[in-house]
PDB file of N, CA and C in Angstrom:
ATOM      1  N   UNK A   1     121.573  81.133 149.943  1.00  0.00           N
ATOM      2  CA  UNK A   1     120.816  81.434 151.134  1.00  0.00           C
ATOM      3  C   UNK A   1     119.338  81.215 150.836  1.00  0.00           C
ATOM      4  N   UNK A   2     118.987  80.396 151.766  1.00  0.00           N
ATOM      5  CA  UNK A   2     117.124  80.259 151.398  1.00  0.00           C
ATOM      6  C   UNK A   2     116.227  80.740 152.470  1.00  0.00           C
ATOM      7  N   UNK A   3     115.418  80.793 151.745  1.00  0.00           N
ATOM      8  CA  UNK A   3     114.558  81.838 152.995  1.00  0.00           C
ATOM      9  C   UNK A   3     113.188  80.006 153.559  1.00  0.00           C
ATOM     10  N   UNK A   4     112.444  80.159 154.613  1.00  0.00           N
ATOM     11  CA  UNK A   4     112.223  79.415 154.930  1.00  0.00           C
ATOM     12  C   UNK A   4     111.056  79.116 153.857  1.00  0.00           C
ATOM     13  N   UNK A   5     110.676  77.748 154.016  1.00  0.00           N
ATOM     14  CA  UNK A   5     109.551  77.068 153.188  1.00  0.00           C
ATOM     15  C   UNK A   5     108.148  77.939 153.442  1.00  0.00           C
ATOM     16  N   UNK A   6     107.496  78.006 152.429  1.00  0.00           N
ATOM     17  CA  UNK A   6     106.227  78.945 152.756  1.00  0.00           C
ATOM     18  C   UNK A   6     105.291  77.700 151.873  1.00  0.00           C
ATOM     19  N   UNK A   7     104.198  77.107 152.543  1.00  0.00           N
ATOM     20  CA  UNK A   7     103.276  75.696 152.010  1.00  0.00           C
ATOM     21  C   UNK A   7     103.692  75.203 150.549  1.00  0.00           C
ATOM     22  N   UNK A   8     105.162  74.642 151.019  1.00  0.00           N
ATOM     23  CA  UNK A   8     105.622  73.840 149.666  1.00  0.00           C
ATOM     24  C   UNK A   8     106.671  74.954 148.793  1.00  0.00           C
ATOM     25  N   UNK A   9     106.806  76.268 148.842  1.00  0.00           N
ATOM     26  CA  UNK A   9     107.693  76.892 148.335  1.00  0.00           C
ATOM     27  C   UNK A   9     108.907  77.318 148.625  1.00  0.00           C
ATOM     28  N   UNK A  10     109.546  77.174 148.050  1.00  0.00           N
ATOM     29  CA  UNK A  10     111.085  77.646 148.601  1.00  0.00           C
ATOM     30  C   UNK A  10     111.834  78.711 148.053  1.00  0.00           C
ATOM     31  N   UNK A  11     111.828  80.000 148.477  1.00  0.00           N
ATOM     32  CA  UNK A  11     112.416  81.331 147.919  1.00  0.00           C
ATOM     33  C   UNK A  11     114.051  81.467 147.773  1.00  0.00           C
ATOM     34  N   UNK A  12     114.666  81.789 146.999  1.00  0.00           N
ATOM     35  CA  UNK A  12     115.990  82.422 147.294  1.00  0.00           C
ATOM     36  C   UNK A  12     115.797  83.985 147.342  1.00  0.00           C
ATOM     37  N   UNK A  13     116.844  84.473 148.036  1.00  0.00           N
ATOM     38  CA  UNK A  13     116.620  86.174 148.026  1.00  0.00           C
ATOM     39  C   UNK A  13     117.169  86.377 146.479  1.00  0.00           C
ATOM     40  N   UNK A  14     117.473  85.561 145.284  1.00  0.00           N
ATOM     41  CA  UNK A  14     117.534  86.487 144.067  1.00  0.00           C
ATOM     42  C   UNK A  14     116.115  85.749 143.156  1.00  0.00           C
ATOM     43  N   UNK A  15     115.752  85.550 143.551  1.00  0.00           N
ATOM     44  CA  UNK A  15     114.305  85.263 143.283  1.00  0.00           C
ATOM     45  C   UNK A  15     113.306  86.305 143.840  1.00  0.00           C
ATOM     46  N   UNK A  16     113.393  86.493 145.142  1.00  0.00           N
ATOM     47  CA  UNK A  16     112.373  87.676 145.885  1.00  0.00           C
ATOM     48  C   UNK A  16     112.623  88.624 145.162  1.00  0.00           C
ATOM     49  N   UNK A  17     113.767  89.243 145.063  1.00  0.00           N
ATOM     50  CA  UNK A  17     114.463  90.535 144.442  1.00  0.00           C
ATOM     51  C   UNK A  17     113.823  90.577 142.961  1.00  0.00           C
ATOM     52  N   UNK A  18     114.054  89.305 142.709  1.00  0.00           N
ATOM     53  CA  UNK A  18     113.648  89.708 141.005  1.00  0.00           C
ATOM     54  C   UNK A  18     111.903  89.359 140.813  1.00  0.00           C
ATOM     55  N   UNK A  19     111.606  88.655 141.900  1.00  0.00           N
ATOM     56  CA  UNK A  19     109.922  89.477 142.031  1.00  0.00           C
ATOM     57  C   UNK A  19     109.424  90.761 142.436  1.00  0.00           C
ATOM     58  N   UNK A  20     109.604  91.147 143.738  1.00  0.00           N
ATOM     59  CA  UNK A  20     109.647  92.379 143.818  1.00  0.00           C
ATOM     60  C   UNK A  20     110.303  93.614 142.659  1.00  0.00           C
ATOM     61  N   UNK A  21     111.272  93.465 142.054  1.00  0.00           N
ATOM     62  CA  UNK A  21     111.409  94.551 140.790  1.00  0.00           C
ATOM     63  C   UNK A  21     110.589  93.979 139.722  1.00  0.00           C
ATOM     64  N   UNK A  22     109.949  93.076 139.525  1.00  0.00           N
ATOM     65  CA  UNK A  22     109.064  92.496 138.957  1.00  0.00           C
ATOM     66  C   UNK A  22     107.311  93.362 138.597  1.00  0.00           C
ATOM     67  N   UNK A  23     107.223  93.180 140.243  1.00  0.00           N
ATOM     68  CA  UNK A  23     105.593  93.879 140.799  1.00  0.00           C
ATOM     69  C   UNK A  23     106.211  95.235 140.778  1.00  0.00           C
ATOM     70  N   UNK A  24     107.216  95.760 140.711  1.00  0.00           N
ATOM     71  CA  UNK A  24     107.668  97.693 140.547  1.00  0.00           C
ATOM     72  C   UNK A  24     107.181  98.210 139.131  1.00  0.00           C
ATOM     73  N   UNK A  25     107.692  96.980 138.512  1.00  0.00           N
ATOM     74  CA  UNK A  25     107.940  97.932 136.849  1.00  0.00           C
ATOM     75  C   UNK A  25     106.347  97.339 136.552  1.00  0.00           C
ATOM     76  N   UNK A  26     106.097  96.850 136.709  1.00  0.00           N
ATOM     77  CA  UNK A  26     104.553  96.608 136.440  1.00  0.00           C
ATOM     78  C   UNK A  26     103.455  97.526 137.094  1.00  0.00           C
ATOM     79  N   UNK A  27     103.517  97.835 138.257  1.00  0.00           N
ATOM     80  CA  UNK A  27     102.690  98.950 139.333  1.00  0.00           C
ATOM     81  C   UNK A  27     103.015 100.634 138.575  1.00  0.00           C
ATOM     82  N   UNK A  28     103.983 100.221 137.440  1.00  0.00           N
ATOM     83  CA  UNK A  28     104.393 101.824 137.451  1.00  0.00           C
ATOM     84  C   UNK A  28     103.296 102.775 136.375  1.00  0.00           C
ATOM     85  N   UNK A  29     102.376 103.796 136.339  1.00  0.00           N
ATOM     86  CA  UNK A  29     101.392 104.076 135.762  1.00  0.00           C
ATOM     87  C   UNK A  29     102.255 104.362 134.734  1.00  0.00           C
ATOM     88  N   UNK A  30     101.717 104.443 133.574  1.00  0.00           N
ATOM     89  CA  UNK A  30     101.673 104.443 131.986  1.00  0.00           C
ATOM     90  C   UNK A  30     100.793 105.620 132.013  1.00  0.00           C
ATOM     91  N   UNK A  31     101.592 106.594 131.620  1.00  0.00           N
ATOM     92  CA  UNK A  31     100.687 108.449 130.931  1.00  0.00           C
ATOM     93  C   UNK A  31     100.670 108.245 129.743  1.00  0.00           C
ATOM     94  N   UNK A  32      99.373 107.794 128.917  1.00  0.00           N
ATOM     95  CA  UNK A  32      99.410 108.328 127.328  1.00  0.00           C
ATOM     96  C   UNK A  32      99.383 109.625 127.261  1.00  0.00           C
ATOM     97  N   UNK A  33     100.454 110.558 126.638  1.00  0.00           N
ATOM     98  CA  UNK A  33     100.365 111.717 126.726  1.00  0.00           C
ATOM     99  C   UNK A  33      99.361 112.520 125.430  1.00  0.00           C
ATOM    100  N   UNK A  34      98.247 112.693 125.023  1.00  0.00           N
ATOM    101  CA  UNK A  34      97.264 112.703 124.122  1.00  0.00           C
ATOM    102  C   UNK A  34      97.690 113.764 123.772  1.00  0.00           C
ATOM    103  N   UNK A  35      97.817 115.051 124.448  1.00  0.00           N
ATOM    104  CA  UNK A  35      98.200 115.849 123.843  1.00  0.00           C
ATOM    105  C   UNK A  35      99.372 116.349 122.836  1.00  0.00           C
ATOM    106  N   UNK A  36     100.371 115.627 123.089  1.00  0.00           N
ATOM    107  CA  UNK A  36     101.968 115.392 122.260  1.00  0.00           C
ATOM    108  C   UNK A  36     100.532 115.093 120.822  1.00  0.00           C
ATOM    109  N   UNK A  37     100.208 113.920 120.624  1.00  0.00           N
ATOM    110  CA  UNK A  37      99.566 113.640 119.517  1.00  0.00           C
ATOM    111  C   UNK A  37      98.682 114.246 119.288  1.00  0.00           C
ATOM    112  N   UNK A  38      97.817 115.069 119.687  1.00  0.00           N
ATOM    113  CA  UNK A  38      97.337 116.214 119.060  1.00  0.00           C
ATOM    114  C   UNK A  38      97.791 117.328 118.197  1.00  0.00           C
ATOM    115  N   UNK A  39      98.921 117.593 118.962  1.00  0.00           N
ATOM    116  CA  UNK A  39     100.249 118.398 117.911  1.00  0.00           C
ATOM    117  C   UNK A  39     100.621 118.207 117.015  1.00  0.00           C
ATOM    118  N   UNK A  40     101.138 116.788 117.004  1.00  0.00           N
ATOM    119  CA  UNK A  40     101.525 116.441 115.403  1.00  0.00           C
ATOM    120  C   UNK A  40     100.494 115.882 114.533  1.00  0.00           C
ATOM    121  N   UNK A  41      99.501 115.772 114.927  1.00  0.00           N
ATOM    122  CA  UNK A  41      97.902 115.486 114.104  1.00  0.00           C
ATOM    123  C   UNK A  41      97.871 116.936 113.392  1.00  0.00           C
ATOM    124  N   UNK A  42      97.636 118.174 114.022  1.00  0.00           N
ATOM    125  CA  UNK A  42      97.368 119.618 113.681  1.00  0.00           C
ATOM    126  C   UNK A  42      98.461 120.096 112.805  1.00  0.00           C
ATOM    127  N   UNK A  43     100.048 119.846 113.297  1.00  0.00           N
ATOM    128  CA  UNK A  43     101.301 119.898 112.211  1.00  0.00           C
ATOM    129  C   UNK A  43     100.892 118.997 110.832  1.00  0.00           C
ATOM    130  N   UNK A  44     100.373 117.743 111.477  1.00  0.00           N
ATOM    131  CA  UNK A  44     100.506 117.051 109.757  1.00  0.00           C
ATOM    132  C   UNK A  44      99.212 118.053 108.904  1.00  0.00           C
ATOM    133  N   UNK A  45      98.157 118.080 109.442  1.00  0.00           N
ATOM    134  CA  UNK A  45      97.168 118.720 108.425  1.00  0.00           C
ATOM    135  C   UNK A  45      97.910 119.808 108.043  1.00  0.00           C
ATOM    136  N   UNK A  46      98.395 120.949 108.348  1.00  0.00           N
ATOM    137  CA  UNK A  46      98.826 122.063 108.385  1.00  0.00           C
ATOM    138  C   UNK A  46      99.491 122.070 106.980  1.00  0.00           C
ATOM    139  N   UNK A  47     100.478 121.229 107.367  1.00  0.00           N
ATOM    140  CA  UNK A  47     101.728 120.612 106.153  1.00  0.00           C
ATOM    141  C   UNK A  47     100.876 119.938 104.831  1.00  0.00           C
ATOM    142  N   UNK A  48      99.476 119.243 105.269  1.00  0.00           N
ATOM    143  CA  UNK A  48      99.129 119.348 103.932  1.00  0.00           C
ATOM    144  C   UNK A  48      98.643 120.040 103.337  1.00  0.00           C
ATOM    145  N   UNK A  49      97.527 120.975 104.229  1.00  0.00           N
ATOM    146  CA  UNK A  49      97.105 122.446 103.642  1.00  0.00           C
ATOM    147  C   UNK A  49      98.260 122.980 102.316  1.00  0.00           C
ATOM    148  N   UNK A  50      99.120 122.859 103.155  1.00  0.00           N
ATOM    149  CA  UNK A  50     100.310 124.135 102.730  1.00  0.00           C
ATOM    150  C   UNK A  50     101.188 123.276 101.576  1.00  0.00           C
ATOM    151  N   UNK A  51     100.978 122.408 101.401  1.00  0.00           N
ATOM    152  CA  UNK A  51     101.411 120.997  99.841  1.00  0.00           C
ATOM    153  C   UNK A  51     100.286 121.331  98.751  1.00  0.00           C
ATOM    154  N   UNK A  52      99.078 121.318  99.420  1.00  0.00           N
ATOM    155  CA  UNK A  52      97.692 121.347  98.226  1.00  0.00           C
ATOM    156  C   UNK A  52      97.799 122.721  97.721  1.00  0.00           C
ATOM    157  N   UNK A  53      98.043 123.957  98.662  1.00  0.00           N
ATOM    158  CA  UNK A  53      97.868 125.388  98.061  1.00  0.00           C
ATOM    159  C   UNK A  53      99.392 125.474  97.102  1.00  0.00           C
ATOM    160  N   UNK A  54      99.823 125.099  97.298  1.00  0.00           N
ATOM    161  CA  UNK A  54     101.438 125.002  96.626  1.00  0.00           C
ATOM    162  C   UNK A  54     101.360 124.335  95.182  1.00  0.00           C
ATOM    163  N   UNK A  55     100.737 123.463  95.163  1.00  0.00           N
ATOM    164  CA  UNK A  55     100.693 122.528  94.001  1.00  0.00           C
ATOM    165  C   UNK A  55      99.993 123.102  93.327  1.00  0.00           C
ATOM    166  N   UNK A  56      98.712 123.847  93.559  1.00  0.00           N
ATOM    167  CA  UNK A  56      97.610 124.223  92.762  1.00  0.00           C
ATOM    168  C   UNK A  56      97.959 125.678  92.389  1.00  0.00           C
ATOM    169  N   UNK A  57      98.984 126.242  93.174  1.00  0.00           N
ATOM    170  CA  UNK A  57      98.591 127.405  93.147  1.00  0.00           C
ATOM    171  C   UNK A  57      97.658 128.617  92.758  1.00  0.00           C
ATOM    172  N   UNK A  58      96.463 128.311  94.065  1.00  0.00           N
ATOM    173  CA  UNK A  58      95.489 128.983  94.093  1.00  0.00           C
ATOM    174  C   UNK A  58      95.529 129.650  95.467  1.00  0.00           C
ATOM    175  N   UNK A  59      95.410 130.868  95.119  1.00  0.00           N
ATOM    176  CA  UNK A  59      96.230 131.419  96.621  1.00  0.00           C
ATOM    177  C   UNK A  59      95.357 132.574  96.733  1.00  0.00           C
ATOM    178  N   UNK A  60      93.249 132.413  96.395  1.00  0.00           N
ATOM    179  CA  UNK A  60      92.296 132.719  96.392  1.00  0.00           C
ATOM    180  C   UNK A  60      92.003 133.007  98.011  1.00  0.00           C
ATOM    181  N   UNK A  61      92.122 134.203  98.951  1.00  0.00           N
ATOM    182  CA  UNK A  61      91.644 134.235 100.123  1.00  0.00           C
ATOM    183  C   UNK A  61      90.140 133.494 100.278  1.00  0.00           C
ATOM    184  N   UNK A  62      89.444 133.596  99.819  1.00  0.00           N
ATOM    185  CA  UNK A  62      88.052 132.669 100.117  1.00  0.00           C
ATOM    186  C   UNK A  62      88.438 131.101 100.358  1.00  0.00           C
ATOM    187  N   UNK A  63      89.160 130.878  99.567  1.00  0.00           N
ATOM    188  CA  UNK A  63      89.265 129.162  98.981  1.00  0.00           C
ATOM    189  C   UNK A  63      90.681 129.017 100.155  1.00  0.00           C
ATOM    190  N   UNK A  64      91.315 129.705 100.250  1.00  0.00           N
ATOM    191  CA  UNK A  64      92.193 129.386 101.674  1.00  0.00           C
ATOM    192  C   UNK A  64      91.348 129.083 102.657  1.00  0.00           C
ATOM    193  N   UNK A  65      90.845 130.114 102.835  1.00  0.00           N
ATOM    194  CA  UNK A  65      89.329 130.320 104.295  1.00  0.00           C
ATOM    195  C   UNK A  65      88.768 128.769 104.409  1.00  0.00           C
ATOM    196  N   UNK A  66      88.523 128.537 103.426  1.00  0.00           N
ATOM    197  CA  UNK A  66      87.537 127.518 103.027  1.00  0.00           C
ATOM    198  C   UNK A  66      88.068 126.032 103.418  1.00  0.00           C
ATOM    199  N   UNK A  67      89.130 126.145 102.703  1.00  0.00           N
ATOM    200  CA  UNK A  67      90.093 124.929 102.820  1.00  0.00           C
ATOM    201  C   UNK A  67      90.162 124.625 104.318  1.00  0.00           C
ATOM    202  N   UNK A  68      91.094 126.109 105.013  1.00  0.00           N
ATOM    203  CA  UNK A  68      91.200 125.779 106.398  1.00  0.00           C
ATOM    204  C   UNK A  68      90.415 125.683 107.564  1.00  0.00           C
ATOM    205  N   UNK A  69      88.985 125.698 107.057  1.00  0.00           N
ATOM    206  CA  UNK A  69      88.104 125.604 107.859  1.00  0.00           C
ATOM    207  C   UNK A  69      87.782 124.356 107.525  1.00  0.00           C
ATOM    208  N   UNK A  70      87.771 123.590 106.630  1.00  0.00           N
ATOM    209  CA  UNK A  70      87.626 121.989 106.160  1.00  0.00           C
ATOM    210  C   UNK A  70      88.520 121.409 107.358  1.00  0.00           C
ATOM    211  N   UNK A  71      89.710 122.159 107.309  1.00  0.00           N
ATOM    212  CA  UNK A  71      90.452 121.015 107.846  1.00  0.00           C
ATOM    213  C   UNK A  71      90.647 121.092 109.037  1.00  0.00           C
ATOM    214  N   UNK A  72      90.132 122.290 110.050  1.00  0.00           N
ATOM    215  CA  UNK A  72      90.106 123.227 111.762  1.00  0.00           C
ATOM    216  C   UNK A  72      88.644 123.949 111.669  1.00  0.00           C
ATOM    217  N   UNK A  73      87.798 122.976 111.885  1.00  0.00           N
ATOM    218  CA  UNK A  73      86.210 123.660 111.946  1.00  0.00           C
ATOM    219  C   UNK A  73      86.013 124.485 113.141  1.00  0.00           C
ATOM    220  N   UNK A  74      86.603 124.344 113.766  1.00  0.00           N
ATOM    221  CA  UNK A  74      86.332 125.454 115.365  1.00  0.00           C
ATOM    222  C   UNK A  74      87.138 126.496 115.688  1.00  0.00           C
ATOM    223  N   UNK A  75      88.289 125.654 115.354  1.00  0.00           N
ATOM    224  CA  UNK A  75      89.516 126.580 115.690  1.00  0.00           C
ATOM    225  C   UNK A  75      90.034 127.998 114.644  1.00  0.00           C
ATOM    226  N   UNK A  76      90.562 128.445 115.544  1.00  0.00           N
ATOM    227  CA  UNK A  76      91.187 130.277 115.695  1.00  0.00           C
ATOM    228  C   UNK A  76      92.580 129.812 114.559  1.00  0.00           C
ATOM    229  N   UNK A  77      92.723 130.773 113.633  1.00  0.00           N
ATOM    230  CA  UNK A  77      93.747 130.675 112.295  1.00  0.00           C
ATOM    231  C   UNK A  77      94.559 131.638 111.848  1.00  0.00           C
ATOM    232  N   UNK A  78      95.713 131.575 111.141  1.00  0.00           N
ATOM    233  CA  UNK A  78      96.387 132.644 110.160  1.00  0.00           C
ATOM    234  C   UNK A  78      96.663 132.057 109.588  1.00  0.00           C
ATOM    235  N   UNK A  79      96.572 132.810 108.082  1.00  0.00           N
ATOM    236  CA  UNK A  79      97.546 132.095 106.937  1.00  0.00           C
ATOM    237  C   UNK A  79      97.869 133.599 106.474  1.00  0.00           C
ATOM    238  N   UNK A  80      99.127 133.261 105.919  1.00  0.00           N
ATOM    239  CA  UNK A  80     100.119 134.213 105.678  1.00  0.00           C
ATOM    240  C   UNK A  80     100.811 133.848 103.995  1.00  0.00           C
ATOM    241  N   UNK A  81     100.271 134.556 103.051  1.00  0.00           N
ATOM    242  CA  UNK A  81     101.338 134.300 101.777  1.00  0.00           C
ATOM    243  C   UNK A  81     101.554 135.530 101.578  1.00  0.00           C
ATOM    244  N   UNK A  82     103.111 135.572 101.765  1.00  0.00           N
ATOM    245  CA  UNK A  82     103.734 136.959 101.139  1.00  0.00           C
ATOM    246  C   UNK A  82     103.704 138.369 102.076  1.00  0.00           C
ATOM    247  N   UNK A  83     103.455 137.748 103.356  1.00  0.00           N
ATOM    248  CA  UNK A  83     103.203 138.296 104.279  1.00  0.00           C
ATOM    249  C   UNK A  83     101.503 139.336 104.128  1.00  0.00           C
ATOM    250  N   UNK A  84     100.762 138.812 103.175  1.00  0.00           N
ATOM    251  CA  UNK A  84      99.428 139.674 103.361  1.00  0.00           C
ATOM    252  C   UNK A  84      98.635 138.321 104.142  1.00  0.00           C
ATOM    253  N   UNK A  85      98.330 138.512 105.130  1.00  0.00           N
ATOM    254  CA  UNK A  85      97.463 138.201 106.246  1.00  0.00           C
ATOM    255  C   UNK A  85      95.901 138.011 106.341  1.00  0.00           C
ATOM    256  N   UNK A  86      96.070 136.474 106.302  1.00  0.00           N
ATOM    257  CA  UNK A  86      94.402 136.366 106.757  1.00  0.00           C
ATOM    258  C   UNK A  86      93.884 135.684 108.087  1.00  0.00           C
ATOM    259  N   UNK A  87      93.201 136.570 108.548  1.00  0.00           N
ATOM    260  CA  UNK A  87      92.463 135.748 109.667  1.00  0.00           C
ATOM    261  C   UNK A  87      91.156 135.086 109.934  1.00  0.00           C
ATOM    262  N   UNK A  88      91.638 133.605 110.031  1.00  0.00           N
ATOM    263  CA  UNK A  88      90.132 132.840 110.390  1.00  0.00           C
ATOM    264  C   UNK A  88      89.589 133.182 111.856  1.00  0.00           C
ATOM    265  N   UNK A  89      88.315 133.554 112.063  1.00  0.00           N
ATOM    266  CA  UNK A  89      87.780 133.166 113.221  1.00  0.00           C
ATOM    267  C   UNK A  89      87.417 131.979 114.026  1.00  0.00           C
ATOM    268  N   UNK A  90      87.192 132.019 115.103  1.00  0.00           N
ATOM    269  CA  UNK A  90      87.437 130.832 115.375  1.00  0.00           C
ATOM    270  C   UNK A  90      87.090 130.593 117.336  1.00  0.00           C
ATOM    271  N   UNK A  91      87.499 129.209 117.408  1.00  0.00           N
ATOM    272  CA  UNK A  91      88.008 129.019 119.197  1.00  0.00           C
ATOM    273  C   UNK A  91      89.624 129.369 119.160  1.00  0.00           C
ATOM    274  N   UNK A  92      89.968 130.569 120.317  1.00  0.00           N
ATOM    275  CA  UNK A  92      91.200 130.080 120.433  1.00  0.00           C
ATOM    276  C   UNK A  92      91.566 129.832 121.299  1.00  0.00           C
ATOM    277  N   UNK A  93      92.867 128.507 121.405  1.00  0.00           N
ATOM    278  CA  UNK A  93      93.117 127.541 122.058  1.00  0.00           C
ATOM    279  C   UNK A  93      94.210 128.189 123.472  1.00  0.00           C
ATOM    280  N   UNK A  94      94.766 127.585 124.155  1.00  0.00           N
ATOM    281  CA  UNK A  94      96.104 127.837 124.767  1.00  0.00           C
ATOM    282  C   UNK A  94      97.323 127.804 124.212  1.00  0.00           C
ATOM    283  N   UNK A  95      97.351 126.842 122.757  1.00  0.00           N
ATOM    284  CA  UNK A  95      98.602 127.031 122.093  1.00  0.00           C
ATOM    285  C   UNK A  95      98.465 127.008 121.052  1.00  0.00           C
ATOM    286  N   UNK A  96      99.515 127.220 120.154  1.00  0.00           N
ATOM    287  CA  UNK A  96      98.938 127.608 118.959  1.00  0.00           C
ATOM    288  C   UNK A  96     100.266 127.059 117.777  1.00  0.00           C
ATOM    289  N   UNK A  97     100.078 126.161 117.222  1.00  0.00           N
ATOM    290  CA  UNK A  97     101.300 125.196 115.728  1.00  0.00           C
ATOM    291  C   UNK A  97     101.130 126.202 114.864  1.00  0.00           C
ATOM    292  N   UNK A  98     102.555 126.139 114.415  1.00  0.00           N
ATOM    293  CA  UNK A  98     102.914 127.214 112.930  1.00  0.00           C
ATOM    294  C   UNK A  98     103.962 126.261 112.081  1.00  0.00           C
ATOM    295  N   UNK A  99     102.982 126.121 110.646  1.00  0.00           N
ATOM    296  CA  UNK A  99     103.797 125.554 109.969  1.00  0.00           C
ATOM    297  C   UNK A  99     104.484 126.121 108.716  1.00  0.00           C
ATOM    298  N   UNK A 100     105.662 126.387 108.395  1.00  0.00           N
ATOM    299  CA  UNK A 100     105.507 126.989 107.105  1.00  0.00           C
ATOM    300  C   UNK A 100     106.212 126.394 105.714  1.00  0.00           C
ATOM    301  N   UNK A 101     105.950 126.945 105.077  1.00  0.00           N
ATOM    302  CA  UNK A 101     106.358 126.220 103.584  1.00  0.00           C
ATOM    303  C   UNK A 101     106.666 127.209 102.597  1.00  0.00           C
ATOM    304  N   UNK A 102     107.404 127.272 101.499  1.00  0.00           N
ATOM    305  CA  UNK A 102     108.271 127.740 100.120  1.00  0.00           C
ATOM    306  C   UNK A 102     107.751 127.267  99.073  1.00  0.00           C
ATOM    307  N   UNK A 103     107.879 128.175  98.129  1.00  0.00           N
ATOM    308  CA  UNK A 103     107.662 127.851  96.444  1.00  0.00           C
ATOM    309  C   UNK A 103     108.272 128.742  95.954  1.00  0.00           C
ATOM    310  N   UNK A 104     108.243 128.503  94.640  1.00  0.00           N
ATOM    311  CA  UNK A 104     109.181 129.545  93.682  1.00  0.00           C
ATOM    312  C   UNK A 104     108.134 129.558  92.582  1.00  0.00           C
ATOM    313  N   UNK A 105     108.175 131.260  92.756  1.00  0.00           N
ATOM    314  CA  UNK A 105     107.179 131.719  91.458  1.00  0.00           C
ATOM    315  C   UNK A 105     108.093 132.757  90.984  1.00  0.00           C
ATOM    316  N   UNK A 106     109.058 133.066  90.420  1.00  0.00           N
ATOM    317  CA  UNK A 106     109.879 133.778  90.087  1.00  0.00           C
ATOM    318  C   UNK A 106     110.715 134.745  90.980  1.00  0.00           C
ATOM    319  N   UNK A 107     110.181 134.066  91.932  1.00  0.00           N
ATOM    320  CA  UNK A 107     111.223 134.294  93.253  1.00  0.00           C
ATOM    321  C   UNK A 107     110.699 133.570  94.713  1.00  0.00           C
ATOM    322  N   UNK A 108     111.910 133.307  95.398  1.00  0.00           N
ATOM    323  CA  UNK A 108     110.815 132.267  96.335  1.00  0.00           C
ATOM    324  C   UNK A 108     110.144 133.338  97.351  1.00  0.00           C
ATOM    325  N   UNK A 109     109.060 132.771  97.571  1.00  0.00           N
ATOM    326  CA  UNK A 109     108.309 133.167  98.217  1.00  0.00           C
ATOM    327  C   UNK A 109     107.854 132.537  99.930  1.00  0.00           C
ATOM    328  N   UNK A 110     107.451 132.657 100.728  1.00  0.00           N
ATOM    329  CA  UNK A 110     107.004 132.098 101.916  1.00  0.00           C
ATOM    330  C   UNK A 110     105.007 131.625 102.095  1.00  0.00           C
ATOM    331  N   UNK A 111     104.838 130.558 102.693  1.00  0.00           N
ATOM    332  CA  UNK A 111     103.228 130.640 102.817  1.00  0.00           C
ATOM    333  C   UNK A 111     103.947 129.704 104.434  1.00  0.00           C
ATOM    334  N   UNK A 112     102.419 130.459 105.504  1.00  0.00           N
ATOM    335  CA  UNK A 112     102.316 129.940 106.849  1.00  0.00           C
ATOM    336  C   UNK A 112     101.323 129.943 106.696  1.00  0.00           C
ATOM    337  N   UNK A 113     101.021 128.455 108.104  1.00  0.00           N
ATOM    338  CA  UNK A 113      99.689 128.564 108.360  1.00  0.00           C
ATOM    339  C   UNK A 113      99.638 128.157 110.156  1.00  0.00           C
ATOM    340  N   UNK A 114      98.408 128.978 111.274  1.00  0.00           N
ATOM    341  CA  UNK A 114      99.191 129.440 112.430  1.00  0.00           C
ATOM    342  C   UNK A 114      97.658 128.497 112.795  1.00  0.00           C
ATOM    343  N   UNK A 115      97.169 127.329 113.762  1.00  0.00           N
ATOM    344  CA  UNK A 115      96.551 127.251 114.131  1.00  0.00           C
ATOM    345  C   UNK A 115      96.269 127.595 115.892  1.00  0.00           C
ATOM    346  N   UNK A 116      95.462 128.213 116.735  1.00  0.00           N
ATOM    347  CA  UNK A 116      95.445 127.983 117.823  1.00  0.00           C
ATOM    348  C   UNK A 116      94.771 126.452 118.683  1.00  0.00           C
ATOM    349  N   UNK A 117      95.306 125.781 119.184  1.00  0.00           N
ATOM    350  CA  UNK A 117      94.752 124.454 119.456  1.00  0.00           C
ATOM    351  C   UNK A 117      94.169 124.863 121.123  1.00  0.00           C
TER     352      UNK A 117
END
């Protein structure tokens, strides 16, 4: 079936069809969702915080402080080894990543670290 001549062109309707779904999937907006990647930006630091204090084991409240303010200069914090509790000051956010991590020092132990984003 052809549709009539338009100045020299000649359409079939599975040609129109597959232009028109053509100009659809193209018109359709694209959301970079920035925030998804903000999350796992804040998870990965977190996770390395919590690799470097592990390896070194230096588990100095100042030099935690210190560290995690290197790596979240604004932002609102907890870190947690052994359940004694420190809190960074800070901005705090609407949500807030918790990452945590294990070692064995003659028994295993737990370390978190809680950012508010």
């Amino acid at each position: 079936m052809f549709l009539p001549a338009i100045k020299g062109f000649t359409f079939t309707l599975e040609a129109l069809i597959s232009l028109m779904l053509l100009v659809m999937i193209i018109s359709i907006p694209i959301e970079e969702n920035k925030n998804d990647l903000e999350k796992i930006y804040v998870l990965q630091k977190e996770n390395d915080l919590i690799k470097v204090w592990i390896k070194t084991k230096n588990f100095d409240e100042k030099e935690l402080e210190k560290d995690f303010k290197k790596m979240f200069p604004f932002q609102k914090g907890e870190i947690i080894i052994n359940g004694k509790k420190t809190e960074i000051k800070g901005k705090k956010g609407e949500n807030e990543i918790k990452s945590n991590g294990f070692y064995y020092e003659n028994e295993l132990k737990k370390i978190s670290v809680k950012v508010f984003i």
